[in-house]
Protein backbone atom coordinates (compact mmCIF):
# COMPACT_ATOMS: atom_id res chain seq x y z
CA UNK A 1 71.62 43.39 -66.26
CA UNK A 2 68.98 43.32 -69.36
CA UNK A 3 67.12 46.22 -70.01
CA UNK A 4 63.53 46.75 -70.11
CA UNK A 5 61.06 45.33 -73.11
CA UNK A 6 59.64 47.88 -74.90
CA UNK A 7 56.01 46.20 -74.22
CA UNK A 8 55.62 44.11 -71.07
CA UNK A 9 52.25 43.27 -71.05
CA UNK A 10 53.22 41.34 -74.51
CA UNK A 11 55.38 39.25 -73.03
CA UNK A 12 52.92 38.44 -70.71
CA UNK A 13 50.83 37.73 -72.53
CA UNK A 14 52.91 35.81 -74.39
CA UNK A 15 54.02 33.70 -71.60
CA UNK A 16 50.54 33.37 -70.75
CA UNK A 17 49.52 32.12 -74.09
CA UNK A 18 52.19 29.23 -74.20
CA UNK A 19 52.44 28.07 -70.72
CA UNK A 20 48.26 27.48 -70.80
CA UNK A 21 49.07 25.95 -73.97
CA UNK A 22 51.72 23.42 -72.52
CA UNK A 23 49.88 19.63 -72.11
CA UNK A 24 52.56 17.46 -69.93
CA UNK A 25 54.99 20.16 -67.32
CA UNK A 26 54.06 19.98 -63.86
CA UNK A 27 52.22 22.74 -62.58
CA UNK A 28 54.77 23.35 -60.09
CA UNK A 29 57.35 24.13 -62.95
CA UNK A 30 54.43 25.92 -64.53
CA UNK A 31 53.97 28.34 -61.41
CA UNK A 32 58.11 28.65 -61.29
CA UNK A 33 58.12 30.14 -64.62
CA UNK A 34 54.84 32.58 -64.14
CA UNK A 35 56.83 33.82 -60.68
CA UNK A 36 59.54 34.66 -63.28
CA UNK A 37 57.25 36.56 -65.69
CA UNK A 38 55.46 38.16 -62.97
CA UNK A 39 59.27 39.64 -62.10
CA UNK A 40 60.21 40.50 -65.34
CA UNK A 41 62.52 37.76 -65.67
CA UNK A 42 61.94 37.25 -69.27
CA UNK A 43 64.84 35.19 -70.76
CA UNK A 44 65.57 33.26 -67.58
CA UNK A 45 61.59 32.29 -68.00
CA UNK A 46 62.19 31.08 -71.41
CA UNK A 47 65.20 29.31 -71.06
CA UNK A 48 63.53 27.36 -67.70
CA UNK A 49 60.94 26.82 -69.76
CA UNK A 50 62.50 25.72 -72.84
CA UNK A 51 65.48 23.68 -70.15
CA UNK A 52 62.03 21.65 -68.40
CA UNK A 53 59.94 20.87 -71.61
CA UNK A 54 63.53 19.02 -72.53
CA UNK A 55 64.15 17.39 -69.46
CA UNK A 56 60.31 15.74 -69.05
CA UNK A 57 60.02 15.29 -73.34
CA UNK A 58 57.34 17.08 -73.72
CA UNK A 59 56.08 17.52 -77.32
CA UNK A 60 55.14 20.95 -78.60
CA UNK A 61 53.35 21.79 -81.53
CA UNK A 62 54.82 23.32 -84.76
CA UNK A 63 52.96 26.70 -84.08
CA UNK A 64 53.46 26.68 -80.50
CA UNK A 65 57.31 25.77 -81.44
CA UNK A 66 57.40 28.70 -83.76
CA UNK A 67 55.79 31.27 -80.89
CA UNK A 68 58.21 29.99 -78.45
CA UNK A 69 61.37 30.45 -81.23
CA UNK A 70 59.47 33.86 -82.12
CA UNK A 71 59.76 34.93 -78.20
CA UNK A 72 63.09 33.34 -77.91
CA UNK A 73 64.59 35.66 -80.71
CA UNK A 74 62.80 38.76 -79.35
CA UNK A 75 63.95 38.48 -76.10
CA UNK A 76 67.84 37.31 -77.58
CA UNK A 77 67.60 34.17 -75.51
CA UNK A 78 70.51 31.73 -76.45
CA UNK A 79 69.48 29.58 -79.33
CA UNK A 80 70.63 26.45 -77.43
CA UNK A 81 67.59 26.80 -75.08
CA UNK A 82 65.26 27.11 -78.15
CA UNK A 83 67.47 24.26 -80.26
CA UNK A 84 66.37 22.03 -76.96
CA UNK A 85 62.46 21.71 -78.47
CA UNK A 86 63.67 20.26 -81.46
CA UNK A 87 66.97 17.84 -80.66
């Protein structure tokens, strides 16, 4: 069991922020990962996330890169998820 982010509405936000910012993931993956957030299922969120935009290739920007590795290490997701954007 993880314990609770010290600022929620962050992470939404967050979340929010990259998934609008995605250009190429299905909007049925999208919605998968917001039903995650909307749970407070933080890491499995990012690591779905992270797992998807590797399996359909889809390019991300430096900066969004770095927000996603920024969220990654505040929520102690598993570097292999993040190390996914960039193999």
């Amino acid at each position: 069991m993880t314990s609770e982010p010290t600022n929620p509405g962050h992470l939404v936000h967050e979340f929010h922020f990259i998934i609008d910012s995605v250009v190429g993931l299905p909007e049925g993956d999208k919605e998968r990962i917001e039903d995650l957030v909307r749970v407070g299922e933080w890491q499995i969120a990012l690591e779905n996330l992270c797992t998807q935009l590797h399996e359909y290739d889809v390019k991300v920007s430096p900066d969004l890169l770095s927000k996603i590795s920024e969220l990654g290490r505040e929520l102690k997701v598993a570097e292999r998820y993040r190390n996914l954007l960039t193999s």
